[in-house]
Protein backbone atom coordinates (compact mmCIF):
# COMPACT_ATOMS: atom_id res chain seq x y z
CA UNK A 1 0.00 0.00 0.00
CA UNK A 2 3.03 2.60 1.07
CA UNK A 3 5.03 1.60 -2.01
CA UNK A 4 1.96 1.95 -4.30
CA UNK A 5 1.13 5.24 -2.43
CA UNK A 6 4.66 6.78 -3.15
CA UNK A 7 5.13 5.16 -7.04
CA UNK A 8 1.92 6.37 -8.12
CA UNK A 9 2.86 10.17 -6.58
CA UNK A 10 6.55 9.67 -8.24
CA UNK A 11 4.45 8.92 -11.78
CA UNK A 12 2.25 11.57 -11.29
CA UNK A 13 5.10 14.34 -10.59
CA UNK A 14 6.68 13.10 -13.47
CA UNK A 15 3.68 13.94 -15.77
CA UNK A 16 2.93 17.19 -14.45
CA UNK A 17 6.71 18.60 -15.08
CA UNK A 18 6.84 16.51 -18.53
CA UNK A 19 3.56 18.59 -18.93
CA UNK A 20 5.30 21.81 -18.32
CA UNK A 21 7.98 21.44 -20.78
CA UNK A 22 5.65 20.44 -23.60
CA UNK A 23 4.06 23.35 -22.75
CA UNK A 24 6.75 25.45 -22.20
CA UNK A 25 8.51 24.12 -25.32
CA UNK A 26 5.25 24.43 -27.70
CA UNK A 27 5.15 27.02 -30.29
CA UNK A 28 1.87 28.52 -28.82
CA UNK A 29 3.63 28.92 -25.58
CA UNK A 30 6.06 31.53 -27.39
CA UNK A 31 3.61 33.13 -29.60
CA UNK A 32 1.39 34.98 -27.62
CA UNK A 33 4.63 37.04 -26.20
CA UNK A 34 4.81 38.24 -30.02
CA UNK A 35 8.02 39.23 -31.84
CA UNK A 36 10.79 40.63 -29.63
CA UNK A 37 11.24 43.82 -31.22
CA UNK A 38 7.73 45.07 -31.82
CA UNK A 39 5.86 45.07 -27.94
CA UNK A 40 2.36 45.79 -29.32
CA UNK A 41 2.08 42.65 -31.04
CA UNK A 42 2.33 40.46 -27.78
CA UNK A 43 -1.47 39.05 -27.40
CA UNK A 44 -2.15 39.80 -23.56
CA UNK A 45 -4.96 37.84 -23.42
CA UNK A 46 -2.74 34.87 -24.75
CA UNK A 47 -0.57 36.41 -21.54
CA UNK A 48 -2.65 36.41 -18.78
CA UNK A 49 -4.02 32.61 -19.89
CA UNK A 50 -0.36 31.50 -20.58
CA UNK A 51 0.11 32.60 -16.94
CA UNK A 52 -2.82 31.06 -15.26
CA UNK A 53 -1.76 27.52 -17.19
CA UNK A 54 1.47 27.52 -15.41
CA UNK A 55 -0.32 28.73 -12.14
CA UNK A 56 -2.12 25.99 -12.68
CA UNK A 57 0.52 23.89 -12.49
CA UNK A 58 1.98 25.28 -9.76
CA UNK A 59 -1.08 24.54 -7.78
CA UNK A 60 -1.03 20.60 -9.24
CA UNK A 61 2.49 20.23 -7.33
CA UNK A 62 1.95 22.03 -4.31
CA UNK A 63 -0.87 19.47 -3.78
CA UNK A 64 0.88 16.77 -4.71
CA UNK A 65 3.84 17.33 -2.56
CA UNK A 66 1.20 18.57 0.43
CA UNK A 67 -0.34 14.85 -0.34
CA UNK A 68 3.48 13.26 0.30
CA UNK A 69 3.94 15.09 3.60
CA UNK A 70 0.68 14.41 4.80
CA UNK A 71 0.36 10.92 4.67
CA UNK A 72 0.27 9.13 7.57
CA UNK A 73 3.07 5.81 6.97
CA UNK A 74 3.98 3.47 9.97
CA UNK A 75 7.10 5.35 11.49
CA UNK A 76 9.30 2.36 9.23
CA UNK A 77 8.46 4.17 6.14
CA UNK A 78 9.65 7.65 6.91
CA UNK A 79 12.59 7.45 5.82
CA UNK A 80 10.82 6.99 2.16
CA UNK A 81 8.08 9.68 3.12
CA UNK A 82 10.67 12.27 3.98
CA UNK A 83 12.71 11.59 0.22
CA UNK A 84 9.59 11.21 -1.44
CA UNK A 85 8.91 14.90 0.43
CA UNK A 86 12.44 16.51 -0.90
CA UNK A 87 11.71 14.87 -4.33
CA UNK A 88 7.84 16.62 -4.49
CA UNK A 89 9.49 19.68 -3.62
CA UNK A 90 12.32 20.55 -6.67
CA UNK A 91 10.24 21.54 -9.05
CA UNK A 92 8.28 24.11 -6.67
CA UNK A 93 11.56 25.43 -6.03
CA UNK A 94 12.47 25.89 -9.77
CA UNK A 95 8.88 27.54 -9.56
CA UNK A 96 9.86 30.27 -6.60
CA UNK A 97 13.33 30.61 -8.46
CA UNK A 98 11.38 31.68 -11.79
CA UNK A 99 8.61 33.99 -10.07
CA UNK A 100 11.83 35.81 -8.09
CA UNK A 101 13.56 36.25 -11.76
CA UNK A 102 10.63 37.46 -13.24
CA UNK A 103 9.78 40.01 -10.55
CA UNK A 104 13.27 41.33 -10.78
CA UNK A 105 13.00 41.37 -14.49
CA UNK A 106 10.08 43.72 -14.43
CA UNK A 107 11.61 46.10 -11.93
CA UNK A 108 14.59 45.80 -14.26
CA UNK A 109 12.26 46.49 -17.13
CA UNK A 110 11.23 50.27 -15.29
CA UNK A 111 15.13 50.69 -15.24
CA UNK A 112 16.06 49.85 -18.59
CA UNK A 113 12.80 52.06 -20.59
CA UNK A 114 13.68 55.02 -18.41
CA UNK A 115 17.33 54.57 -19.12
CA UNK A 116 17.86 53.05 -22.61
CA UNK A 117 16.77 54.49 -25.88
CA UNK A 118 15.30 52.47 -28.84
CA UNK A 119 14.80 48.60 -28.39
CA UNK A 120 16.77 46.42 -25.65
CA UNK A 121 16.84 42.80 -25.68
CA UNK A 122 17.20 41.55 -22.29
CA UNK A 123 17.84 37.54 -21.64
CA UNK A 124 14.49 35.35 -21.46
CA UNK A 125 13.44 34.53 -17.96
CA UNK A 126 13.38 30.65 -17.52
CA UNK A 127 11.24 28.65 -15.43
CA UNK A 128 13.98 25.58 -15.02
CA UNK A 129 13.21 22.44 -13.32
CA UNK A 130 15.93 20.55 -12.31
CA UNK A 131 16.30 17.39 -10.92
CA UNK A 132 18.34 14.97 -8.64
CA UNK A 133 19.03 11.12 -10.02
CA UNK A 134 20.71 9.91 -7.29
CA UNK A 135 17.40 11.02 -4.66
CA UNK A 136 15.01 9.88 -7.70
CA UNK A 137 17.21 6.46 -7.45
CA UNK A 138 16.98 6.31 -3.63
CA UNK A 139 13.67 7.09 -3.47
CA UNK A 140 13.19 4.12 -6.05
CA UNK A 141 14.77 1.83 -4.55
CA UNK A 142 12.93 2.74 -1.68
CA UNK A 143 9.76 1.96 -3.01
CA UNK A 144 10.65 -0.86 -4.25
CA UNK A 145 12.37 -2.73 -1.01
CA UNK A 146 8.91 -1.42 0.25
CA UNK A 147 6.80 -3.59 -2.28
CA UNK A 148 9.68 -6.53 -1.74
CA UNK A 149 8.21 -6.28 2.04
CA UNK A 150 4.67 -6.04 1.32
């Protein structure tokens, strides 16, 4: 039941970030921002529902890793809640490190149109999700000495 628990939440974390970089990497995704050098042709409607999609997201894996650390496991198994936890928990952090770029970039942006003349191309702000094999391996093995035990 615990290792079923925890591999099902490990497949479902899985699809929700392979979800974000389809839809990060999808032509639509970079179209409603418009070209570059020409502001007005950005499609803020396309904006604001590019931004609630991610948001969306967001939500998804703060309630999946609130379902990890919630659980209740027999004490022998928190060893795998706890990883489980830490693993739930990367890509909200690539989340808080993208929302802290992007706040500086608009402050940035007041500098830079007060300051500059004529067009400035400043470097994309990236929502990156990184991860870490060797706690996706523990946390596998884990689950599966878990299912071993049964």
């Amino acid at each position: 039941m615990v290792a079923h628990f925890f591999a099902d939440r490990m497949s479902e974390l899985s699809e929700i970030v392979e979800q974000v970089d389809d839809f990060m990497l999808s032509p639509a995704f970079g179209e409603v921002f418009g070209d570059p050098h020409d502001g007005d042709s950005a499609d803020a409607d396309g904006v604001v529902h590019t931004a609630n999609r991610l948001m969306d997201y967001h939500d998804r894996l703060l309630r999946l890793s609130e379902r990890c650390r919630g659980v209740t496991v027999p004490h022998s198994y928190g060893e795998l809640q706890r990883d489980a936890g830490q693993l739930m928990v990367i890509p909200l952090e690539g989340y808080t490190t993208f929302i802290d770029d992007f706040i500086g970039r608009v402050t940035e942006m007041h500098d830079v149109a007060r300051y500059a003349p004529g067009d400035v191309q400043l470097d994309p702000v990236m929502l990156s999700i990184t991860d870490d094999d060797e706690l996706i391996s523990r946390v596998g093995r884990q689950i599966s000495r878990v299912a071993r035990e049964g």
